[in-house]
PDB file of N, CA and C in Angstrom:
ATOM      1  N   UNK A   1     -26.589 -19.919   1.375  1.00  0.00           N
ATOM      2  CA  UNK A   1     -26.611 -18.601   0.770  1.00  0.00           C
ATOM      3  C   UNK A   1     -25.997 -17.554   1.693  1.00  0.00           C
ATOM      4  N   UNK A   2     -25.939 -17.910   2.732  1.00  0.00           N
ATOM      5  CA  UNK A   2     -26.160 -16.647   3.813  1.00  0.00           C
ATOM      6  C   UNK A   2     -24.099 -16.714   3.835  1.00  0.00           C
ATOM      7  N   UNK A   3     -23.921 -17.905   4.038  1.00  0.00           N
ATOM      8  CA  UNK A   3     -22.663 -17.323   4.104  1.00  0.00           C
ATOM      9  C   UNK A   3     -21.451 -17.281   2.567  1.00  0.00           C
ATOM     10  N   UNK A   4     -22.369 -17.730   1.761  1.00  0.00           N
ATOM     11  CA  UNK A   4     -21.917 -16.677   0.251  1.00  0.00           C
ATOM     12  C   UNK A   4     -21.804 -15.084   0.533  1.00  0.00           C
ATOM     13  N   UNK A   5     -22.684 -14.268   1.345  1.00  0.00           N
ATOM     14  CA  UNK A   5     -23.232 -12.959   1.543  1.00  0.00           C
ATOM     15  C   UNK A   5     -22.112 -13.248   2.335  1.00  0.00           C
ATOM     16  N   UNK A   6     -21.884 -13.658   3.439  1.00  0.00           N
ATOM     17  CA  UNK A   6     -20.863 -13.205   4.423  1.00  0.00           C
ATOM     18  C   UNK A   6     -19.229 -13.246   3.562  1.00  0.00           C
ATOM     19  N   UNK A   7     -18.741 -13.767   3.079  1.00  0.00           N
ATOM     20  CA  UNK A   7     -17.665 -13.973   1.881  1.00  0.00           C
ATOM     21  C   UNK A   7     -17.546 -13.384   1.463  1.00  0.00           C
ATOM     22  N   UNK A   8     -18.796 -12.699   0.795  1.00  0.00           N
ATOM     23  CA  UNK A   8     -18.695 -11.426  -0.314  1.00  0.00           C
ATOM     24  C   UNK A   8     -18.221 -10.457   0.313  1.00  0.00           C
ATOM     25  N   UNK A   9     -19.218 -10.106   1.491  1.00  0.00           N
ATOM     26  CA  UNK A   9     -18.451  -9.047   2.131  1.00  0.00           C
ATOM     27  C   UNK A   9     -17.832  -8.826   2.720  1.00  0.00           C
ATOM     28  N   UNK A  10     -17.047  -9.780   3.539  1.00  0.00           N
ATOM     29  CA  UNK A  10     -15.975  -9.497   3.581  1.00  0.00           C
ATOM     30  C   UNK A  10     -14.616  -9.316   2.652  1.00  0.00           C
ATOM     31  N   UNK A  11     -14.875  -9.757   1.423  1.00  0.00           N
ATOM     32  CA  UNK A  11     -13.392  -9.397   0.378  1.00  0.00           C
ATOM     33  C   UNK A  11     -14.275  -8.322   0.175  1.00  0.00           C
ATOM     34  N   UNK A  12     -15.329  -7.393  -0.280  1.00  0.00           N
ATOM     35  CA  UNK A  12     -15.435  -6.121   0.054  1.00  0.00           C
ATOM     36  C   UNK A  12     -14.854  -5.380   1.004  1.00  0.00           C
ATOM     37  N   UNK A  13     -14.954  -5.493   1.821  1.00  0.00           N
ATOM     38  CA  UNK A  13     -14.224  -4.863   3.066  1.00  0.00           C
ATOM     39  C   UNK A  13     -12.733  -5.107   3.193  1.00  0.00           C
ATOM     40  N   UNK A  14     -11.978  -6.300   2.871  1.00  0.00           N
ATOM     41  CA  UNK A  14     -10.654  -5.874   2.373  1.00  0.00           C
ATOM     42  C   UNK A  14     -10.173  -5.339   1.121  1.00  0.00           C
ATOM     43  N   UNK A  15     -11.429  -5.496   0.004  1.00  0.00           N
ATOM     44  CA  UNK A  15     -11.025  -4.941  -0.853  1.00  0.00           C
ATOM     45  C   UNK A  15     -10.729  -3.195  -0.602  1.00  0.00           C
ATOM     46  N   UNK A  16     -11.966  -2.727   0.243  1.00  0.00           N
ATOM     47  CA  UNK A  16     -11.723  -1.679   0.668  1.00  0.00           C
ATOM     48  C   UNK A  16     -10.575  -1.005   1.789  1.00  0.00           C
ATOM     49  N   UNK A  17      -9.957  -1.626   1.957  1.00  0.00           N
ATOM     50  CA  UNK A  17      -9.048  -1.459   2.557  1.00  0.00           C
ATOM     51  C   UNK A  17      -7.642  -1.689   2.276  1.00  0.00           C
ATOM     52  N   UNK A  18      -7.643  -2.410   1.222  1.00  0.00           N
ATOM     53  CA  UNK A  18      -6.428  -2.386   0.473  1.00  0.00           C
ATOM     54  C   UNK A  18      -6.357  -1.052  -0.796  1.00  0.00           C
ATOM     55  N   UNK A  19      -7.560  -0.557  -0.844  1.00  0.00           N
ATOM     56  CA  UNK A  19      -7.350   0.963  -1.552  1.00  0.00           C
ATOM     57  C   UNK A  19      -6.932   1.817  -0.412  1.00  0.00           C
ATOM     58  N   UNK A  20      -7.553   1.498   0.689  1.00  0.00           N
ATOM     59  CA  UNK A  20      -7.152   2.604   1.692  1.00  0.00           C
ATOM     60  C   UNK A  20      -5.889   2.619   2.025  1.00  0.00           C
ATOM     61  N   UNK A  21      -5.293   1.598   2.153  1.00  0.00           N
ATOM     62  CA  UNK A  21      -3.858   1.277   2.054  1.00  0.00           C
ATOM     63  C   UNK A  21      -3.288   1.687   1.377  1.00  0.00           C
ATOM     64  N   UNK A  22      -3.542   1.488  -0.609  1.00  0.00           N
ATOM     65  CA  UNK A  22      -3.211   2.282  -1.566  1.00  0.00           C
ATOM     66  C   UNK A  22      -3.055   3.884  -1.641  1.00  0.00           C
ATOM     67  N   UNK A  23      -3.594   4.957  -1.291  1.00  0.00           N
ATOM     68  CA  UNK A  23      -3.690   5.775  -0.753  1.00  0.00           C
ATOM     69  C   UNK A  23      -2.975   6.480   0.102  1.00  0.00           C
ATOM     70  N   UNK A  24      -3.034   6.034   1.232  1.00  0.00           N
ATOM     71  CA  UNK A  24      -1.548   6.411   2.189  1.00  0.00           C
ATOM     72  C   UNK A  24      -0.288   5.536   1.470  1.00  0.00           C
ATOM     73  N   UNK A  25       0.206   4.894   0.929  1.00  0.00           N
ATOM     74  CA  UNK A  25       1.164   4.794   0.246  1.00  0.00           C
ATOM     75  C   UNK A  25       1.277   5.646  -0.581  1.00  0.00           C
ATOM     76  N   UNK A  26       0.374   6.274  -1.424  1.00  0.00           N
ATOM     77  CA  UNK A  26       0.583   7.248  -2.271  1.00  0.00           C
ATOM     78  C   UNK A  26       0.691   9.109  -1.575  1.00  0.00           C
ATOM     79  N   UNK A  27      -0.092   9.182  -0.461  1.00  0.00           N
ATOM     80  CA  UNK A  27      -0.056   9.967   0.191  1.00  0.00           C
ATOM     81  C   UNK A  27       1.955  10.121   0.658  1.00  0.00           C
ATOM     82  N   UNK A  28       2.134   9.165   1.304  1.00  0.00           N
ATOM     83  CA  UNK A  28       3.544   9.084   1.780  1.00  0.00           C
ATOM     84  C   UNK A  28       4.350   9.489   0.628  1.00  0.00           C
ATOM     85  N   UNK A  29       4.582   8.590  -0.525  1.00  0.00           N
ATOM     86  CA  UNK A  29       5.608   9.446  -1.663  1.00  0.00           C
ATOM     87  C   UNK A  29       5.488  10.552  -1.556  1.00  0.00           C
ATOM     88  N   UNK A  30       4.218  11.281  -2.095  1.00  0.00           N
ATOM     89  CA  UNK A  30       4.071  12.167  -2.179  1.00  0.00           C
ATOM     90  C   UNK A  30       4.751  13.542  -1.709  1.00  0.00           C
ATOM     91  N   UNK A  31       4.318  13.270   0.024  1.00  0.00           N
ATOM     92  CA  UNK A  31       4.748  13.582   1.181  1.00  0.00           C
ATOM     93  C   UNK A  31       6.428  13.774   0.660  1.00  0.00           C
ATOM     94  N   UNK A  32       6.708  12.506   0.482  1.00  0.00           N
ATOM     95  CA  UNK A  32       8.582  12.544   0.293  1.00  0.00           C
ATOM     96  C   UNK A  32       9.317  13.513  -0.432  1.00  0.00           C
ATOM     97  N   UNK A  33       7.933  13.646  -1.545  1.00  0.00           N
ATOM     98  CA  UNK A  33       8.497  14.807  -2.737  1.00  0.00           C
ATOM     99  C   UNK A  33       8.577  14.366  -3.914  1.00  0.00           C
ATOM    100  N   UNK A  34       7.699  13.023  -4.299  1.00  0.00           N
ATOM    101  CA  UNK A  34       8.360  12.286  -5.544  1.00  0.00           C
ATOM    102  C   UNK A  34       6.680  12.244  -5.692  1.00  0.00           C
ATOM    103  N   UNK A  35       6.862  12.593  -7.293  1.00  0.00           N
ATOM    104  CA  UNK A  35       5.753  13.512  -8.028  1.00  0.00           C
ATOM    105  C   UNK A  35       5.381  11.503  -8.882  1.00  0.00           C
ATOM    106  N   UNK A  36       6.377  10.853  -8.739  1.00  0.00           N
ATOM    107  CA  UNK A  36       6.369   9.847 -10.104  1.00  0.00           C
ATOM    108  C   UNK A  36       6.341   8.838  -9.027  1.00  0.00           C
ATOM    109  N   UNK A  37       5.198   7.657  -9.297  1.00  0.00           N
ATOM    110  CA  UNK A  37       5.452   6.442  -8.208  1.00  0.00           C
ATOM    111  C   UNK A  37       6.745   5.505  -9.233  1.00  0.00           C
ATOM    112  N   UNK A  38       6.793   5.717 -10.217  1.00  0.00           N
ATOM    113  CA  UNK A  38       7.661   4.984 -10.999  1.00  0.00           C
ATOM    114  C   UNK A  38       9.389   5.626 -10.710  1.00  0.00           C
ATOM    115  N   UNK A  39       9.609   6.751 -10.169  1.00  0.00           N
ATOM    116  CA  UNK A  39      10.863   6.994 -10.041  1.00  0.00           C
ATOM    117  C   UNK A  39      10.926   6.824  -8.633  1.00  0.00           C
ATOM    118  N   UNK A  40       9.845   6.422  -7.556  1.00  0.00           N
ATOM    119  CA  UNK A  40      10.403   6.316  -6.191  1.00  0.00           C
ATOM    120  C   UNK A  40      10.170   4.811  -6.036  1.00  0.00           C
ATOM    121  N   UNK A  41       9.774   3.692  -7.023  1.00  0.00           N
ATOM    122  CA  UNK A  41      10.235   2.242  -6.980  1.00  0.00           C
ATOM    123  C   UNK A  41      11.388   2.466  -7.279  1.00  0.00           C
ATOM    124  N   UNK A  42      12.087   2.758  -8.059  1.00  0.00           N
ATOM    125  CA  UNK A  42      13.207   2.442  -9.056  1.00  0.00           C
ATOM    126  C   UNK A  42      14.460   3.041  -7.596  1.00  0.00           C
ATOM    127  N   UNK A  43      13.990   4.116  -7.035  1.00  0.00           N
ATOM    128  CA  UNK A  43      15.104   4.948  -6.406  1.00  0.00           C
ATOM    129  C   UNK A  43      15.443   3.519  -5.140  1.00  0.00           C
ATOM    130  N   UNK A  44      14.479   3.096  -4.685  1.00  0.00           N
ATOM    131  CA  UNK A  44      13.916   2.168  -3.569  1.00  0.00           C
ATOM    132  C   UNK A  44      13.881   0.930  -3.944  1.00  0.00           C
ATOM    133  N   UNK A  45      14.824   0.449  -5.063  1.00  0.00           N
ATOM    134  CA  UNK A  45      14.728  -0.745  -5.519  1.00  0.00           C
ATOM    135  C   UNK A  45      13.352  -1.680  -5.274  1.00  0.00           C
ATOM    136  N   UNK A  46      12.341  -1.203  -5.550  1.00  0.00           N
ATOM    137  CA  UNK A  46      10.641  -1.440  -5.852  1.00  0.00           C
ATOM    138  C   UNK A  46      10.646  -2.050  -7.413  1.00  0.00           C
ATOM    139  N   UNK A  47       9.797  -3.289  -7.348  1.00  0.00           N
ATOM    140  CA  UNK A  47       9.279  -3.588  -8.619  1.00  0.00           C
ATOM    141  C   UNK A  47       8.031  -2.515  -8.908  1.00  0.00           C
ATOM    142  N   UNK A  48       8.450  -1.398 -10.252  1.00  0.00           N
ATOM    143  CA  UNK A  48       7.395  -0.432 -10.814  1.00  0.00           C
ATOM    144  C   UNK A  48       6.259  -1.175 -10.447  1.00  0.00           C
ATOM    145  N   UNK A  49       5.961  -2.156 -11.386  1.00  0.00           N
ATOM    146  CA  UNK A  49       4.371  -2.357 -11.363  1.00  0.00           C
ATOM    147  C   UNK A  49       4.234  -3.224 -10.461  1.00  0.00           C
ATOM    148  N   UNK A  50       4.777  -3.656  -9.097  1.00  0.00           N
ATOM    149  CA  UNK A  50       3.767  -3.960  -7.690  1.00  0.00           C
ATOM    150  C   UNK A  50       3.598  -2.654  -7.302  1.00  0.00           C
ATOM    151  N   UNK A  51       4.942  -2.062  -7.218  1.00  0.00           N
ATOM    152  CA  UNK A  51       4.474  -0.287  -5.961  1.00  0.00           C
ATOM    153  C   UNK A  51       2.896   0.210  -7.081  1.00  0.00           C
ATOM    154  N   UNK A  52       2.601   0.141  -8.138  1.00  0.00           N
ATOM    155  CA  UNK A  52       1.986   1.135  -8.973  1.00  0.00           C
ATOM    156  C   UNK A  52       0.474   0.269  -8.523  1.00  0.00           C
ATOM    157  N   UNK A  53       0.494  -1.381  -8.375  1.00  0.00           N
ATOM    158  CA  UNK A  53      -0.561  -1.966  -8.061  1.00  0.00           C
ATOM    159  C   UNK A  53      -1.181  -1.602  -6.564  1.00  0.00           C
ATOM    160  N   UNK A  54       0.039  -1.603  -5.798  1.00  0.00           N
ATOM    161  CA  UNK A  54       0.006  -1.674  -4.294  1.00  0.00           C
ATOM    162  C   UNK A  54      -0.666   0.121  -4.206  1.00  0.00           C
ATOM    163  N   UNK A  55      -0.566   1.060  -5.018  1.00  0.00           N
ATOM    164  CA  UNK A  55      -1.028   2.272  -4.476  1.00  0.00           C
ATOM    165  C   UNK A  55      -2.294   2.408  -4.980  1.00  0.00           C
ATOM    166  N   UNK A  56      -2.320   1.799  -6.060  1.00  0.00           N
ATOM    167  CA  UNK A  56      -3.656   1.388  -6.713  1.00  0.00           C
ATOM    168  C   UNK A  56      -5.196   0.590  -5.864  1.00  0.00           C
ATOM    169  N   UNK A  57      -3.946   0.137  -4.993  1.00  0.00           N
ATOM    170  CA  UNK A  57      -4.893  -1.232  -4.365  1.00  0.00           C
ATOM    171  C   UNK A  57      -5.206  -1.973  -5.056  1.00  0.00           C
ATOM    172  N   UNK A  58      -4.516  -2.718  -6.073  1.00  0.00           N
ATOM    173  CA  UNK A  58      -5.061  -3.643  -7.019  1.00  0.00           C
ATOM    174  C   UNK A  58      -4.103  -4.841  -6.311  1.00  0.00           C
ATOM    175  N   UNK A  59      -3.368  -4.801  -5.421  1.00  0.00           N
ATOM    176  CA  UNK A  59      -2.783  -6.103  -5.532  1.00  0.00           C
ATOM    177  C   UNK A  59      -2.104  -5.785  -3.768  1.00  0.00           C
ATOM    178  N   UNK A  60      -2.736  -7.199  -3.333  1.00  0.00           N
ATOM    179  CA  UNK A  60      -2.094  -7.710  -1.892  1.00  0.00           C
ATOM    180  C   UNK A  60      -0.598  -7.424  -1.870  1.00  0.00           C
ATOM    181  N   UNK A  61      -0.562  -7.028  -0.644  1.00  0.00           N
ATOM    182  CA  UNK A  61       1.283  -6.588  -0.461  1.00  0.00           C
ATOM    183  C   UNK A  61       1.625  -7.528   1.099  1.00  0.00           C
ATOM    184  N   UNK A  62       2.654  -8.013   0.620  1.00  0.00           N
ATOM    185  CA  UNK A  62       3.289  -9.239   1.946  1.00  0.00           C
ATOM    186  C   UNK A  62       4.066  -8.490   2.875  1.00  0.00           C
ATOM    187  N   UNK A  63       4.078  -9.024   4.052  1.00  0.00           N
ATOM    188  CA  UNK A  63       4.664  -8.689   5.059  1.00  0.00           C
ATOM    189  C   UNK A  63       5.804  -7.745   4.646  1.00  0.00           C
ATOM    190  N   UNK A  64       6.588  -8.754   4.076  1.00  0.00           N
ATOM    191  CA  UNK A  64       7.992  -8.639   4.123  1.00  0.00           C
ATOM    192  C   UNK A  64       8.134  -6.989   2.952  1.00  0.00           C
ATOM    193  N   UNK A  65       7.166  -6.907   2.038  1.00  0.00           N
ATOM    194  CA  UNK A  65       7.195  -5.665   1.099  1.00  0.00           C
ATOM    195  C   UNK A  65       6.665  -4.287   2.108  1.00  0.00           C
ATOM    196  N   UNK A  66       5.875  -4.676   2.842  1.00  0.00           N
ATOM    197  CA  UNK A  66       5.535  -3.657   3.794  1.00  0.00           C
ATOM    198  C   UNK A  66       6.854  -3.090   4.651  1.00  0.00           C
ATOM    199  N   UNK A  67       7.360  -4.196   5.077  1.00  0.00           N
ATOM    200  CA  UNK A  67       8.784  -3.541   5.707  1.00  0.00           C
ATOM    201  C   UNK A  67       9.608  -3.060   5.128  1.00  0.00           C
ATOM    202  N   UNK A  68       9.842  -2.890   3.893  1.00  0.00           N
ATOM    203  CA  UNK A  68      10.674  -2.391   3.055  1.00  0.00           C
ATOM    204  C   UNK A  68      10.079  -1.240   2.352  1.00  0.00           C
ATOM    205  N   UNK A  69       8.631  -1.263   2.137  1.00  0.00           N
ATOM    206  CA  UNK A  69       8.301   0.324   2.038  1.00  0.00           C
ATOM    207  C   UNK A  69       8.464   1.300   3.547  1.00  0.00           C
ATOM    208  N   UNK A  70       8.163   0.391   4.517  1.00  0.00           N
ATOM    209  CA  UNK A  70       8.150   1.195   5.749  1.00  0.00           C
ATOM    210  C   UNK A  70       9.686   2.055   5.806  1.00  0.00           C
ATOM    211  N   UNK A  71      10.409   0.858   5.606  1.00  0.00           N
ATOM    212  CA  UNK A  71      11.997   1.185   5.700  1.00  0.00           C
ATOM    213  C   UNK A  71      12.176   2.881   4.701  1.00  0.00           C
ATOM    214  N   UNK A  72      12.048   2.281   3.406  1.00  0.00           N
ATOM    215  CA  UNK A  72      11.626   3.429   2.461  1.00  0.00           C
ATOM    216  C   UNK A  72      11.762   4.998   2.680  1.00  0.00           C
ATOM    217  N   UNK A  73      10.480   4.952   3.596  1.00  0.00           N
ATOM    218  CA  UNK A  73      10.144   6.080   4.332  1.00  0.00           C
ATOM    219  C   UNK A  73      10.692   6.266   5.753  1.00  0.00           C
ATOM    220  N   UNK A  74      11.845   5.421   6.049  1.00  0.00           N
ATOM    221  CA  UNK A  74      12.596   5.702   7.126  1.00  0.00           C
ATOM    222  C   UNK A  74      11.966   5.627   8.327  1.00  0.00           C
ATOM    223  N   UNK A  75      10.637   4.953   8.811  1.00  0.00           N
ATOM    224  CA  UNK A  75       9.754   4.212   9.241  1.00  0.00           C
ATOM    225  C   UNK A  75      10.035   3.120   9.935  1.00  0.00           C
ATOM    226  N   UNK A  76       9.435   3.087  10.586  1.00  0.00           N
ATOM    227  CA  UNK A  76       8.887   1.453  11.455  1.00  0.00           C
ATOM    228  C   UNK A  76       7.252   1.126  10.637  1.00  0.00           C
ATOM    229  N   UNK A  77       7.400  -0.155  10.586  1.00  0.00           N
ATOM    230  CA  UNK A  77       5.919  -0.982  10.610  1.00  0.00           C
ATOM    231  C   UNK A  77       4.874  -0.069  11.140  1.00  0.00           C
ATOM    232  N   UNK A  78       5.368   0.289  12.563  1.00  0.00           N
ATOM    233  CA  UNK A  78       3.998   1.110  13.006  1.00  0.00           C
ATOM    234  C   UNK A  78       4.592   2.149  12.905  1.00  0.00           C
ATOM    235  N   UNK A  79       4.938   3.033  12.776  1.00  0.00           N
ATOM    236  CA  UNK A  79       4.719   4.393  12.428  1.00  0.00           C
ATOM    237  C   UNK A  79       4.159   4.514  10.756  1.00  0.00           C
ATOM    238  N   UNK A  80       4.258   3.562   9.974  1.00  0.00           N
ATOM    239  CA  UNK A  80       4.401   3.438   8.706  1.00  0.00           C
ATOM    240  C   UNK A  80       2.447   3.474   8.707  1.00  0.00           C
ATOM    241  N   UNK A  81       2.069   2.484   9.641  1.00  0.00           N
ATOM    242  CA  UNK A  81       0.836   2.130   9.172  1.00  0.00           C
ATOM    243  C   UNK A  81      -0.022   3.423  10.329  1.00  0.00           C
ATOM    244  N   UNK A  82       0.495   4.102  11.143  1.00  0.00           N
ATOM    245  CA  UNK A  82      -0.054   4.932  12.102  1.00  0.00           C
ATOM    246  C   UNK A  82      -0.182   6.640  11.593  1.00  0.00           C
ATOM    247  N   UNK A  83       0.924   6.742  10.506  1.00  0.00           N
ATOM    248  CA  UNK A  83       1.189   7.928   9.981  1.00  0.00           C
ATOM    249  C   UNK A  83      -0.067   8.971   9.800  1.00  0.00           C
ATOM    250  N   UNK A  84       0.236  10.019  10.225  1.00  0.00           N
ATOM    251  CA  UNK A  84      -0.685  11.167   9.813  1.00  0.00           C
ATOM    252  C   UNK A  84      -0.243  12.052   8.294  1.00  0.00           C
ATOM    253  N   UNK A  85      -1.007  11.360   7.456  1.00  0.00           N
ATOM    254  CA  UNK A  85      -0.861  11.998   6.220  1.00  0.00           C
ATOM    255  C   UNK A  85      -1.581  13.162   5.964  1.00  0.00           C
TER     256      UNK A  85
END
């Protein structure tokens, strides 16, 4: 049982953190000036509905999509994930 409880919470705790993630991605457009997450996939050659999941936090984002939003925002990896929004 005990480590059912430990399982759980931990995908709680990434679940929570993949909204938090969601968030500063949305914070950042924002930031950019783009009012529509659907016109700053499209500008950024982004599939609409991952960027719309990924700000959502509804859906895991891979390495390789992280570097290309980082890029995005004219970013590094770490400045991307260090940013003061």
């Amino acid at each position: 049982m005990d480590k059912i409880k430990v399982i759980n919470n931990s995908q709680l705790i990434i679940d929570q953190e993949l909204t938090e993630l969601g968030r500063r991605i949305r914070a950042l457009r924002i930031s950019k000036g783009y009012k529509s997450a659907e016109k700053f996939a499209l500008d950024h050659n982004l599939s609409r509905v991952h960027y719309g999941r990924w700000e959502a936090g509804k859906k895991n984002i891979t390495y390789k999509s992280l570097l290309i939003l980082a890029r995005a925002h004219g970013m590094t990896l770490s400045e991307f994930l260090a940013a003061e929004i």
